[in-house]
C-alpha atoms as a PDB file:
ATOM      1  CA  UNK A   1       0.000   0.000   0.000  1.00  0.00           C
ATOM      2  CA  UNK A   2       1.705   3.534  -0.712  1.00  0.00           C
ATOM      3  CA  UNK A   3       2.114   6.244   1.221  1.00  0.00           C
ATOM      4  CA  UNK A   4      -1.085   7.975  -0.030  1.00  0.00           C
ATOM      5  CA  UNK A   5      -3.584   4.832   0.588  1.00  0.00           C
ATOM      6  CA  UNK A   6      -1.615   4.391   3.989  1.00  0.00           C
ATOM      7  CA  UNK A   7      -2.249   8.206   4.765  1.00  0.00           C
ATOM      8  CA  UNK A   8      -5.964   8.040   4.001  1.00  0.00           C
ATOM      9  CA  UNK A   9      -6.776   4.965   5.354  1.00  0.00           C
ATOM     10  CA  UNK A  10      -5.446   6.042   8.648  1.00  0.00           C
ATOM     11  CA  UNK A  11      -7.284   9.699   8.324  1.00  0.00           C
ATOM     12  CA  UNK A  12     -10.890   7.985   7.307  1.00  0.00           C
ATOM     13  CA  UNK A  13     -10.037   5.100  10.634  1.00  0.00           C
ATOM     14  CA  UNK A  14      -9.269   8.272  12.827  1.00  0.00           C
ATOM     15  CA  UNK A  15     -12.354   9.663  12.012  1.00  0.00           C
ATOM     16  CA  UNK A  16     -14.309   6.154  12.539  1.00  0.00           C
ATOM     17  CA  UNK A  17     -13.015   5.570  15.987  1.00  0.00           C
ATOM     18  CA  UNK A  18     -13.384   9.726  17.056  1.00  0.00           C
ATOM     19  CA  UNK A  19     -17.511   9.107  15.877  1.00  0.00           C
ATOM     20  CA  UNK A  20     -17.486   5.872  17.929  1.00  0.00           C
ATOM     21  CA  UNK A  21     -15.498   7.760  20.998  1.00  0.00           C
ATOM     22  CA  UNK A  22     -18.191  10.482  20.693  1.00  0.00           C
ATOM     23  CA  UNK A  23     -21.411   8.253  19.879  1.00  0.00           C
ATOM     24  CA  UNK A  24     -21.887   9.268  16.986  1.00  0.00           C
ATOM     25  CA  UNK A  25     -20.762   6.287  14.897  1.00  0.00           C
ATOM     26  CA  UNK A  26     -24.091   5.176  12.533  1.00  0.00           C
ATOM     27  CA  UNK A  27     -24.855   1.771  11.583  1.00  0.00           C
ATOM     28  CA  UNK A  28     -23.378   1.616   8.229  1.00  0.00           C
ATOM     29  CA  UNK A  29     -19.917   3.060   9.815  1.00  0.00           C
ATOM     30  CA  UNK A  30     -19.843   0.391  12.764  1.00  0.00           C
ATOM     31  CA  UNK A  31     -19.286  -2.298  10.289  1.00  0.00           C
ATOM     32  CA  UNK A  32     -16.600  -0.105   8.019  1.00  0.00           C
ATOM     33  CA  UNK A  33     -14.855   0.708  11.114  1.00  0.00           C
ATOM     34  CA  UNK A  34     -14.916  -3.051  11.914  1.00  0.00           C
ATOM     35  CA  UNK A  35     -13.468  -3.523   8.436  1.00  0.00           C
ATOM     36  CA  UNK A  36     -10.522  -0.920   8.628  1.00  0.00           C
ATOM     37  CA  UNK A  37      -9.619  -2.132  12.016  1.00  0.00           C
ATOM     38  CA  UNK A  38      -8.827  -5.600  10.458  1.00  0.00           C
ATOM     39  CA  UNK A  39      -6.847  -4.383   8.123  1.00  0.00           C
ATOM     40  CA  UNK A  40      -2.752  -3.738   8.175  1.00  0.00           C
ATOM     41  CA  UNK A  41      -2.111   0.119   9.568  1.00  0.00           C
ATOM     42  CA  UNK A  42       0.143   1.999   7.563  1.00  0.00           C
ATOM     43  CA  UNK A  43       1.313   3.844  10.013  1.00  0.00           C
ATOM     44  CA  UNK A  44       1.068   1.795  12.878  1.00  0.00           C
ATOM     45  CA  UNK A  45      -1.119   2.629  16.272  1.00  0.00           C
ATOM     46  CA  UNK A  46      -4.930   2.482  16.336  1.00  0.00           C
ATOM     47  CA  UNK A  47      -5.304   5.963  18.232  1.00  0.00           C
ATOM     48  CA  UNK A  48      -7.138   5.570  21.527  1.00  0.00           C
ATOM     49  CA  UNK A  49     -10.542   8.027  21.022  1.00  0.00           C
ATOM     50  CA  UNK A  50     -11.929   6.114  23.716  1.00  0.00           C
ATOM     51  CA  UNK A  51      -9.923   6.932  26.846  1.00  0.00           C
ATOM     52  CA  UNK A  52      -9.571  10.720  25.652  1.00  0.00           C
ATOM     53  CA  UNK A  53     -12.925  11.267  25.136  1.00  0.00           C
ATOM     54  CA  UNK A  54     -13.939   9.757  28.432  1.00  0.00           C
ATOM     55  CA  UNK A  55     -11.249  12.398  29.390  1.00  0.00           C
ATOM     56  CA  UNK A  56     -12.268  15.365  28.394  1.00  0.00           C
ATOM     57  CA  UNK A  57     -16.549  15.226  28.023  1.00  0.00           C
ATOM     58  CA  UNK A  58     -16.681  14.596  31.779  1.00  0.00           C
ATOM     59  CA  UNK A  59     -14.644  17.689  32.171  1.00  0.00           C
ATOM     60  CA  UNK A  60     -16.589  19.911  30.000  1.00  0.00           C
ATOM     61  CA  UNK A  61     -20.013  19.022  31.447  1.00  0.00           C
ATOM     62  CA  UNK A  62     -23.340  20.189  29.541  1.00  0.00           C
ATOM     63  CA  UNK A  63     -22.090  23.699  28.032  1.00  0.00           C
ATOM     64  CA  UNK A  64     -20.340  24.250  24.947  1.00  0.00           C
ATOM     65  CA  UNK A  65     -17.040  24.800  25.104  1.00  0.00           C
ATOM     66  CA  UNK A  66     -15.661  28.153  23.674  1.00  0.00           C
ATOM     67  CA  UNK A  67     -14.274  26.902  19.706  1.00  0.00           C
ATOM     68  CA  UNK A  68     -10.316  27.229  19.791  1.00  0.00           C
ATOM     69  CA  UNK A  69      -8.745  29.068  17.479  1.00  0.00           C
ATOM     70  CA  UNK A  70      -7.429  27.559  14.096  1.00  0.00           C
ATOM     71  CA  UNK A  71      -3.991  28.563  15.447  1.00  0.00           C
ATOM     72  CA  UNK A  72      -4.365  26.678  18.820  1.00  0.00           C
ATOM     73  CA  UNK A  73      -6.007  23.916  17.331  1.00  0.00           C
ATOM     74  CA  UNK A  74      -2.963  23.543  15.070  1.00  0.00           C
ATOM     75  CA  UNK A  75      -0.745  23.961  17.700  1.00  0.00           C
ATOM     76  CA  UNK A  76      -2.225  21.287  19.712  1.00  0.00           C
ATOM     77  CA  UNK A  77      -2.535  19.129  17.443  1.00  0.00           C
ATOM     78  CA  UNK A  78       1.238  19.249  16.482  1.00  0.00           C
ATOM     79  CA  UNK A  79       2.133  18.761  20.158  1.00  0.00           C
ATOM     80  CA  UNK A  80       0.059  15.531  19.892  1.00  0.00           C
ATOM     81  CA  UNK A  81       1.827  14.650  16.631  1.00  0.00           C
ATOM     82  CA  UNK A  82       5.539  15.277  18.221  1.00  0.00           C
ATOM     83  CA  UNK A  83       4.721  13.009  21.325  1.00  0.00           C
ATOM     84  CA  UNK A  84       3.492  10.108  18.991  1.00  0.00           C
ATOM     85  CA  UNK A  85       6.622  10.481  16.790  1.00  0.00           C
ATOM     86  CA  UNK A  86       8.840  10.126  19.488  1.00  0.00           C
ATOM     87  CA  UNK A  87       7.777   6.701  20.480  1.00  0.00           C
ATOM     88  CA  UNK A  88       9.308   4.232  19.376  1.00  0.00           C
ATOM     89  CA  UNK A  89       7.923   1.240  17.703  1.00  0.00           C
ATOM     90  CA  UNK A  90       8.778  -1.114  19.920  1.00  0.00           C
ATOM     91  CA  UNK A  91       6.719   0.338  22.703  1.00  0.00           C
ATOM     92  CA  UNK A  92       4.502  -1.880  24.893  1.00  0.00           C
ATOM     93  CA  UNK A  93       0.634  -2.040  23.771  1.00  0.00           C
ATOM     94  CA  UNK A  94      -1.272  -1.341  26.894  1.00  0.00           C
ATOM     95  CA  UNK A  95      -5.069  -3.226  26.934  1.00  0.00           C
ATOM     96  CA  UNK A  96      -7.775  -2.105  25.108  1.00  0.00           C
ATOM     97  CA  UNK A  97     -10.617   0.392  26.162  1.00  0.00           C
ATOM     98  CA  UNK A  98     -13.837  -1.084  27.153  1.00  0.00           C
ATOM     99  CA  UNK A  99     -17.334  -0.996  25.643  1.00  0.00           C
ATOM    100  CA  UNK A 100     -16.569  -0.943  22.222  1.00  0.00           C
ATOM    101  CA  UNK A 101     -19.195  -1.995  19.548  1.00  0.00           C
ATOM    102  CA  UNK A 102     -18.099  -5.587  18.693  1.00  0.00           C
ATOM    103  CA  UNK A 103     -15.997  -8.549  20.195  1.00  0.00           C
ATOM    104  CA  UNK A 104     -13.271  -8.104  17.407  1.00  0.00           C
ATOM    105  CA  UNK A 105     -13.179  -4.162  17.523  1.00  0.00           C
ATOM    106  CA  UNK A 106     -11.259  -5.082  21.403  1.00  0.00           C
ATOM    107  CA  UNK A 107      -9.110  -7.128  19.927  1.00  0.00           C
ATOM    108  CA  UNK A 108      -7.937  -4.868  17.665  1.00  0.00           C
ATOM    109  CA  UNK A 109      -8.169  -1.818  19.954  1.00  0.00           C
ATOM    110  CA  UNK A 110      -5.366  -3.509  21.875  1.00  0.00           C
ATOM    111  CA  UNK A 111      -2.733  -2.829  19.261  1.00  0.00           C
ATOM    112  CA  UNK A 112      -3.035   1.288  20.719  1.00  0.00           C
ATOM    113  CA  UNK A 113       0.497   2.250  21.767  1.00  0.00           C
ATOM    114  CA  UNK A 114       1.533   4.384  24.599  1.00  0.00           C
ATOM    115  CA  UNK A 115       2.136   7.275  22.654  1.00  0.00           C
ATOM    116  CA  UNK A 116      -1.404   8.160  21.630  1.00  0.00           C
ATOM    117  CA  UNK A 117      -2.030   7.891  24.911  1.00  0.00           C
ATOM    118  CA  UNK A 118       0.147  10.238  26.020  1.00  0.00           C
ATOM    119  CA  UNK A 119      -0.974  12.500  22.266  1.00  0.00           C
ATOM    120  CA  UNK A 120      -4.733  12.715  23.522  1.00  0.00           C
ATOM    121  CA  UNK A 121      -3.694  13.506  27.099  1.00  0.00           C
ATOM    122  CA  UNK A 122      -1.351  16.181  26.450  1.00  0.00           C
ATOM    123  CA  UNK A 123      -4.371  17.695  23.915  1.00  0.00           C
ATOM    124  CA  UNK A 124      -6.963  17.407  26.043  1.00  0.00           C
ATOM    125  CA  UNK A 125      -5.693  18.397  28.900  1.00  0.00           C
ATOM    126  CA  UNK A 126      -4.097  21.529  27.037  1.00  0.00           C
ATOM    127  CA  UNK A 127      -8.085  21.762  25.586  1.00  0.00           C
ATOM    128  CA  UNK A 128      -9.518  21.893  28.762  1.00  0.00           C
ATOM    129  CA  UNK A 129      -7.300  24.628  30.348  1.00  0.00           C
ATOM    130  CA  UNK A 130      -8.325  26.927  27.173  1.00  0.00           C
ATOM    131  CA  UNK A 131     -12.014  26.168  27.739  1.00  0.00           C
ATOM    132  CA  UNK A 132     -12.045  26.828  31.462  1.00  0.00           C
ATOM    133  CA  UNK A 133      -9.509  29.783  31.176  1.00  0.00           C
ATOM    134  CA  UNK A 134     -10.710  33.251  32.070  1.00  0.00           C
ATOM    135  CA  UNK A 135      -9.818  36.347  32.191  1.00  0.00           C
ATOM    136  CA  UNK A 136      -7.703  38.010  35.160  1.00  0.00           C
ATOM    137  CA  UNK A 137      -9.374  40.165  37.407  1.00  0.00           C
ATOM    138  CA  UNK A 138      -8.311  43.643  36.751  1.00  0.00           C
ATOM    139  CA  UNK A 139      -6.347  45.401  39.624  1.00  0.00           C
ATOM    140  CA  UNK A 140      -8.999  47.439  41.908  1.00  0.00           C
ATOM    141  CA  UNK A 141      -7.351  51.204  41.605  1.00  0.00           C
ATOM    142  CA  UNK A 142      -8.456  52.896  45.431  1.00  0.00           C
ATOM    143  CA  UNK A 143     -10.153  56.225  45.348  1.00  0.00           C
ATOM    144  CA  UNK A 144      -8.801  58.163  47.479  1.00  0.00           C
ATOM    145  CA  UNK A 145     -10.915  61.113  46.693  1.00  0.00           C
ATOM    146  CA  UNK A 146     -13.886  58.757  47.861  1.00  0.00           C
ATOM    147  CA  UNK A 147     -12.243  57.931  51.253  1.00  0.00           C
ATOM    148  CA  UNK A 148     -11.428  61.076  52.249  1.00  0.00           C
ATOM    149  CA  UNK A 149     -14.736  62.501  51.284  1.00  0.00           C
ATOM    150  CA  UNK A 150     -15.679  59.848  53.573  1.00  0.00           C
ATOM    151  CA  UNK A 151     -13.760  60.700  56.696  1.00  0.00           C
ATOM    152  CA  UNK A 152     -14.611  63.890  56.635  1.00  0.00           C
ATOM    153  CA  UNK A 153     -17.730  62.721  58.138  1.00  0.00           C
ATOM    154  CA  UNK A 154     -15.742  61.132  61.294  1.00  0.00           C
ATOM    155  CA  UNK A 155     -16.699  62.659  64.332  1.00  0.00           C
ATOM    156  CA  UNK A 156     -13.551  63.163  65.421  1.00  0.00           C
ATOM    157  CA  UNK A 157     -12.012  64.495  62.332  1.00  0.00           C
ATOM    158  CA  UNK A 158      -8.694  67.283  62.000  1.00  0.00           C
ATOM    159  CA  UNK A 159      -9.105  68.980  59.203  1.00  0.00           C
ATOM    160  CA  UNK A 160      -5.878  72.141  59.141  1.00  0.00           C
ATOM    161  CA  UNK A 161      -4.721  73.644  56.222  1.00  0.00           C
ATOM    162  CA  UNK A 162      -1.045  73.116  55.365  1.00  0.00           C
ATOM    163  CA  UNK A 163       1.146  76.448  56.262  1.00  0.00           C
ATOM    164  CA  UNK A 164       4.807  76.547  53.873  1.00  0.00           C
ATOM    165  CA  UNK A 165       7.580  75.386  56.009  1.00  0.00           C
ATOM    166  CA  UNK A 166      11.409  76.827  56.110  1.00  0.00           C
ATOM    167  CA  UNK A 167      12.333  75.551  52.819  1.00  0.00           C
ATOM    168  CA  UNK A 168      11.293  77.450  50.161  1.00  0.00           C
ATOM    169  CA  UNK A 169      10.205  74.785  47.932  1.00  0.00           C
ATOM    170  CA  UNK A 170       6.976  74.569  50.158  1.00  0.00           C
ATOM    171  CA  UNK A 171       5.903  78.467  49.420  1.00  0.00           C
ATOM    172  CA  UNK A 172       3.700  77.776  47.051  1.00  0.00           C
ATOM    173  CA  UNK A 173       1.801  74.440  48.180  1.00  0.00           C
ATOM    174  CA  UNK A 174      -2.262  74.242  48.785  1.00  0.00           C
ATOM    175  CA  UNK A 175      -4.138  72.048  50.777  1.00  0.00           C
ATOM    176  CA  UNK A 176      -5.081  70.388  54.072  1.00  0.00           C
ATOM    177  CA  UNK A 177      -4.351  67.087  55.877  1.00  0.00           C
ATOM    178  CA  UNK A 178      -7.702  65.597  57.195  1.00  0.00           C
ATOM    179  CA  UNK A 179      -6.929  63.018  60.323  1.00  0.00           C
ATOM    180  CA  UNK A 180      -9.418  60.665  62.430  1.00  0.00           C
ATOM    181  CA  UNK A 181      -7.502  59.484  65.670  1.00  0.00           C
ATOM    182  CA  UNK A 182     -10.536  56.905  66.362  1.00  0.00           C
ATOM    183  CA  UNK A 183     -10.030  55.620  62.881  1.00  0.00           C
ATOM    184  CA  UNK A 184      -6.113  55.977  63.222  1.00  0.00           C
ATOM    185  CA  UNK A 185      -6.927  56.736  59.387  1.00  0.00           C
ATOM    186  CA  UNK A 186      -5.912  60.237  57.188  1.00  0.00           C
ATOM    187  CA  UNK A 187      -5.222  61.926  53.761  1.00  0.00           C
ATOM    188  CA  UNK A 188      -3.332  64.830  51.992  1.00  0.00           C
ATOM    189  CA  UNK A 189      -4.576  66.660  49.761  1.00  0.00           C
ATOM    190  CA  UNK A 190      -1.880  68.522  47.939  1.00  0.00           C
ATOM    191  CA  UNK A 191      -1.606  71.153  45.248  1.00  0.00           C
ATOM    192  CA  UNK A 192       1.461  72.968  43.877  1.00  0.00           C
ATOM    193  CA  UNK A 193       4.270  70.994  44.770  1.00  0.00           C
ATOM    194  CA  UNK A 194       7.289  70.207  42.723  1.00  0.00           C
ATOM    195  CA  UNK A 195       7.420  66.603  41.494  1.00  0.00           C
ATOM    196  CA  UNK A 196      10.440  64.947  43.155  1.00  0.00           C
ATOM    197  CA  UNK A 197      12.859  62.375  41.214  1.00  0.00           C
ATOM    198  CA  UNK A 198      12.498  59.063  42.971  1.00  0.00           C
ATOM    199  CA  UNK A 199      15.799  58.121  42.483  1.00  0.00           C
ATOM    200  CA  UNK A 200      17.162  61.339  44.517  1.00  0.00           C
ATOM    201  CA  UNK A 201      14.629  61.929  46.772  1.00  0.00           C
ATOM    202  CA  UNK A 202      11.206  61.434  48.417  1.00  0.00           C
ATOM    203  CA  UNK A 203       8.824  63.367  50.323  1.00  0.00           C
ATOM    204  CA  UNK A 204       8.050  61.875  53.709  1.00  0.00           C
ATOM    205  CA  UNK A 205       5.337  62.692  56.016  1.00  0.00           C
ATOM    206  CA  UNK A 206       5.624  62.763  59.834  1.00  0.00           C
ATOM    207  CA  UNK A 207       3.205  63.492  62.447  1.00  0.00           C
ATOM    208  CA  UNK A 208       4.850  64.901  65.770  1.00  0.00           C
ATOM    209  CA  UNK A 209       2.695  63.088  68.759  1.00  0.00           C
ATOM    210  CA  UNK A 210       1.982  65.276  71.965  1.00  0.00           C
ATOM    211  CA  UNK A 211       1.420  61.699  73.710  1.00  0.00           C
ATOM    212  CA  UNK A 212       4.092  60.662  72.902  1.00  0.00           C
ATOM    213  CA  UNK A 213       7.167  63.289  74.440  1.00  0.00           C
ATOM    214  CA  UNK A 214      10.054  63.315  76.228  1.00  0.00           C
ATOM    215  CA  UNK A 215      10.424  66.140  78.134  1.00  0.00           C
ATOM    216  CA  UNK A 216      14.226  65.915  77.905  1.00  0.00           C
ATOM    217  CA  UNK A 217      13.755  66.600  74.070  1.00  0.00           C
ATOM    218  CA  UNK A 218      12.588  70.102  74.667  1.00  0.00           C
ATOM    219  CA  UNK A 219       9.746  71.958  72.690  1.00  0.00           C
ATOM    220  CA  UNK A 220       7.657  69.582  70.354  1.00  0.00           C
ATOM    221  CA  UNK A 221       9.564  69.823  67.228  1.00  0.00           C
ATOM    222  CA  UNK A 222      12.577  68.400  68.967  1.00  0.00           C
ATOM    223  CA  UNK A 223      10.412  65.501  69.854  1.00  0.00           C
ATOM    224  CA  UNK A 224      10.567  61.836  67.402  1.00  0.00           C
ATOM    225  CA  UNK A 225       8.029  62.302  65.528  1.00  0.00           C
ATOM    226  CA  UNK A 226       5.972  59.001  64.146  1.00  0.00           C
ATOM    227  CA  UNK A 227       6.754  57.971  60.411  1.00  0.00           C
ATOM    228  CA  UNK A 228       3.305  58.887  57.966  1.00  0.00           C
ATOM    229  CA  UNK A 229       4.893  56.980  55.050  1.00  0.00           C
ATOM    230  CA  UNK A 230       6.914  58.387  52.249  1.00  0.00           C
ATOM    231  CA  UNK A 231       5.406  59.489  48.643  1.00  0.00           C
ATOM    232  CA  UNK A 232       6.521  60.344  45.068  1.00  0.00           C
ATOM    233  CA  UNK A 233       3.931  63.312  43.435  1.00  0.00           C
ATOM    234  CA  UNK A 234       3.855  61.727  39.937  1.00  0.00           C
ATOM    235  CA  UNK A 235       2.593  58.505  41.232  1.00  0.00           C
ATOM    236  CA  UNK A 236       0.491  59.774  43.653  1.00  0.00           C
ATOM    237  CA  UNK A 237      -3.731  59.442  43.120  1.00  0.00           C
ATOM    238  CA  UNK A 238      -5.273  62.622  41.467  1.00  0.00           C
ATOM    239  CA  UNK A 239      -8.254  64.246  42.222  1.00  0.00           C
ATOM    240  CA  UNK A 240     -10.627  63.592  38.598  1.00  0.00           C
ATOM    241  CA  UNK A 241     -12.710  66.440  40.128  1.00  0.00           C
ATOM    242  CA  UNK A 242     -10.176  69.194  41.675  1.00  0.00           C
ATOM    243  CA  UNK A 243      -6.900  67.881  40.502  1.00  0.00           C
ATOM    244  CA  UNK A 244      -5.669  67.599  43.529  1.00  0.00           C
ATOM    245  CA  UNK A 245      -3.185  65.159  44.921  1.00  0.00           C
ATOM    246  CA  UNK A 246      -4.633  63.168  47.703  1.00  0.00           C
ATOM    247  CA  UNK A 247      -1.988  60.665  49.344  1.00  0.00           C
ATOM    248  CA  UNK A 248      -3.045  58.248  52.231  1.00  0.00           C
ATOM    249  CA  UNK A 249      -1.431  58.684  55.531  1.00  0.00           C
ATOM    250  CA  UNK A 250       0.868  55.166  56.703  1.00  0.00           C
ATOM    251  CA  UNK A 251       1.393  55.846  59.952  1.00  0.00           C
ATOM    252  CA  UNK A 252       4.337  53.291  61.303  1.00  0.00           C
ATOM    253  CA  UNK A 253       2.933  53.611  65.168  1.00  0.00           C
ATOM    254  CA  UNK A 254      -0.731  54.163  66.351  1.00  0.00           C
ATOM    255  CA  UNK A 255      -0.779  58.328  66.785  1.00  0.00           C
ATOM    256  CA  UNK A 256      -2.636  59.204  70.421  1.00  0.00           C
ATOM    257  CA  UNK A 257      -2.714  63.275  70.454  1.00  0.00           C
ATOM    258  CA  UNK A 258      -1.015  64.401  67.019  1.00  0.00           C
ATOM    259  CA  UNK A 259      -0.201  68.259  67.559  1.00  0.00           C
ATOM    260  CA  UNK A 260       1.976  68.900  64.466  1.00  0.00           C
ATOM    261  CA  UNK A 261       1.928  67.699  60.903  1.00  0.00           C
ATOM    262  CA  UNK A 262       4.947  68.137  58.670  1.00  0.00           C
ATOM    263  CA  UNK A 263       6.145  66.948  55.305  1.00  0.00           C
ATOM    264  CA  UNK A 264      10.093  66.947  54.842  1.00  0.00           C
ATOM    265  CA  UNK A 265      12.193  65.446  51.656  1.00  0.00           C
ATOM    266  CA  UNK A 266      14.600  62.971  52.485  1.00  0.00           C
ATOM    267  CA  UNK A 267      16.232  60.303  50.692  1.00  0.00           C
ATOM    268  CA  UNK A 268      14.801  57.413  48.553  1.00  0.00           C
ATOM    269  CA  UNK A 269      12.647  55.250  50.879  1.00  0.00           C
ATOM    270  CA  UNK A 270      12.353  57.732  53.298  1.00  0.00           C
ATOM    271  CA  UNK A 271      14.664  57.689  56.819  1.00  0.00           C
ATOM    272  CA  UNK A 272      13.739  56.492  60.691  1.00  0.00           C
ATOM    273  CA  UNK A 273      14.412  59.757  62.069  1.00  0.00           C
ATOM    274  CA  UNK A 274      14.226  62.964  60.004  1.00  0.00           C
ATOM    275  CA  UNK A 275      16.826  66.308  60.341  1.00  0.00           C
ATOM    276  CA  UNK A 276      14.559  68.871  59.380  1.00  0.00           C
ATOM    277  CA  UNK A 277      16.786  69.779  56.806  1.00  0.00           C
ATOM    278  CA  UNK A 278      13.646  70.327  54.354  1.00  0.00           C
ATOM    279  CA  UNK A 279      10.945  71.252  55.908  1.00  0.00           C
ATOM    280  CA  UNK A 280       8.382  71.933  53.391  1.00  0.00           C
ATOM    281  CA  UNK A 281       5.179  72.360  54.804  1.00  0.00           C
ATOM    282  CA  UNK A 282       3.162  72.337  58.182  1.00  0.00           C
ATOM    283  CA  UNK A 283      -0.337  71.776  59.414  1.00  0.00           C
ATOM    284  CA  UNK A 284      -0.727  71.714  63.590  1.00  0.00           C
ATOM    285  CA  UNK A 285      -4.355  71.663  65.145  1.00  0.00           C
ATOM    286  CA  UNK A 286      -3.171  73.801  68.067  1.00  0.00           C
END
């Protein structure tokens, strides 16, 4: 038999066994299946249909999977291909699949090699990933404008406007700091401040703590203050409806009477205990 007659006898017995696999094989096909199953295989392996369709309905249960694309079909189906080629002839035959229409269909069935088992796993497992794949959840962006709008409704809320500090850079800043103590939970809003380069510097918050002194330390300023977190302006969350800049508050240690407010630039990732060197900006309740 050449090539050719090999090639489509093996295509038309593929299709045979997939229609009995499915149950879809009619009447007139059981017996030409029976036929083609007696004969020599050009090609070798009578491709098990049975165990990877008993595979893969089960595992798409009663809705219709989504139809892969010609691309990933292809794909697939050369994976299968590859795995089959790489056995080698000489490879064990494993028994045959149950159930099959007629006593001499088993017999023949048994001649199925490793390989194709191996080809209809690797496809239908890689099928049923695609049809149960979905979509990643998209990353939930906070709105900070919401929040704050929100805490301003705390019953305990600070809500000071920022004064410019020492350093010059903070002259011509806008905004207020709004605080809950009860909530240990707070927000700047900024306006008018220079965008920093991360790589150089950051701006870092801190919140100086009346409960929190050491009369050794002197006046308040001279106190440690508690670490609010560190922030770049380009990054930070802007206003849709004012423009503003409105960055959350991290305080490092729970804050029990906060008397001063004060944003400073330090270096990248921000330091434990700040100089003063650059103090921008101020906002203190008392």
């Amino acid at each position: 038999m050449s090539n050719t007659s090999h090639h489509n006898h093996d295509a038309r017995l593929h299709e045979l066994l997939a229609d009995h696999a499915l149950g879809r094989l009619a009447p007139d096909d059981a017996a030409e299946l029976i036929d083609r199953l007696r004969r020599p295989h050009g090609t070798g392996p009578v491709p098990d249909f049975e165990h990877a369709a008993a595979a893969l309905l089960p595992a798409l249960g009663d809705a219709p999977p989504p139809p892969l694309p010609p691309a990933a079909r292809a794909r697939l189906q050369a994976i299968g291909e590859s795995i089959v080629r790489a056995q080698s002839p000489s490879s064990a035959p494993r028994p045959a699949p149950s159930g099959l229409i007629h006593p001499s269909l088993s017999a023949q069935a048994a001649l199925a090699w490793v390989g194709w088992a191996a080809a209809a796993a690797a496809i239908t497992f890689s099928f049923i990933l695609y049809s149960t794949r979905r979509a990643p959840t998209p990353a939930v962006v906070p709105d900070y404008a919401h929040e704050r709008r929100t805490l301003l409704e705390a019953p305990d809320l600070l809500n000071i406007d920022w004064q410019p500090g020492p350093d010059p850079s903070g002259n011509t800043v806008k905004g207020d700091i709004v605080w809950s103590n009860t909530a240990q939970k707070g927000f700047m809003r900024i306006s008018g401040l220079s965008p920093n380069d991360p790589a150089r510097e950051q701006y870092q918050l801190w919140i100086f703590d009346q409960g929190r002194t050491d009369p050794e330390r002197g006046d308040l300023l001279n106190q440690f203050p508690v670490d609010g977190g560190v922030f770049d302006i380009r990054s930070a969350f802007r206003d849709p409806a004012t423009g503003d800049y409105i960055v959350p508050i991290n305080a490092k240690l729970q804050v029990r009477d906060p008397a001063v407010f004060a944003v400073t630039v330090e270096e990248p990732g921000g330091v434990v205990v700040t100089k003063k060197q650059r103090l921008l900006m101020i906002a203190s309740p008392k």
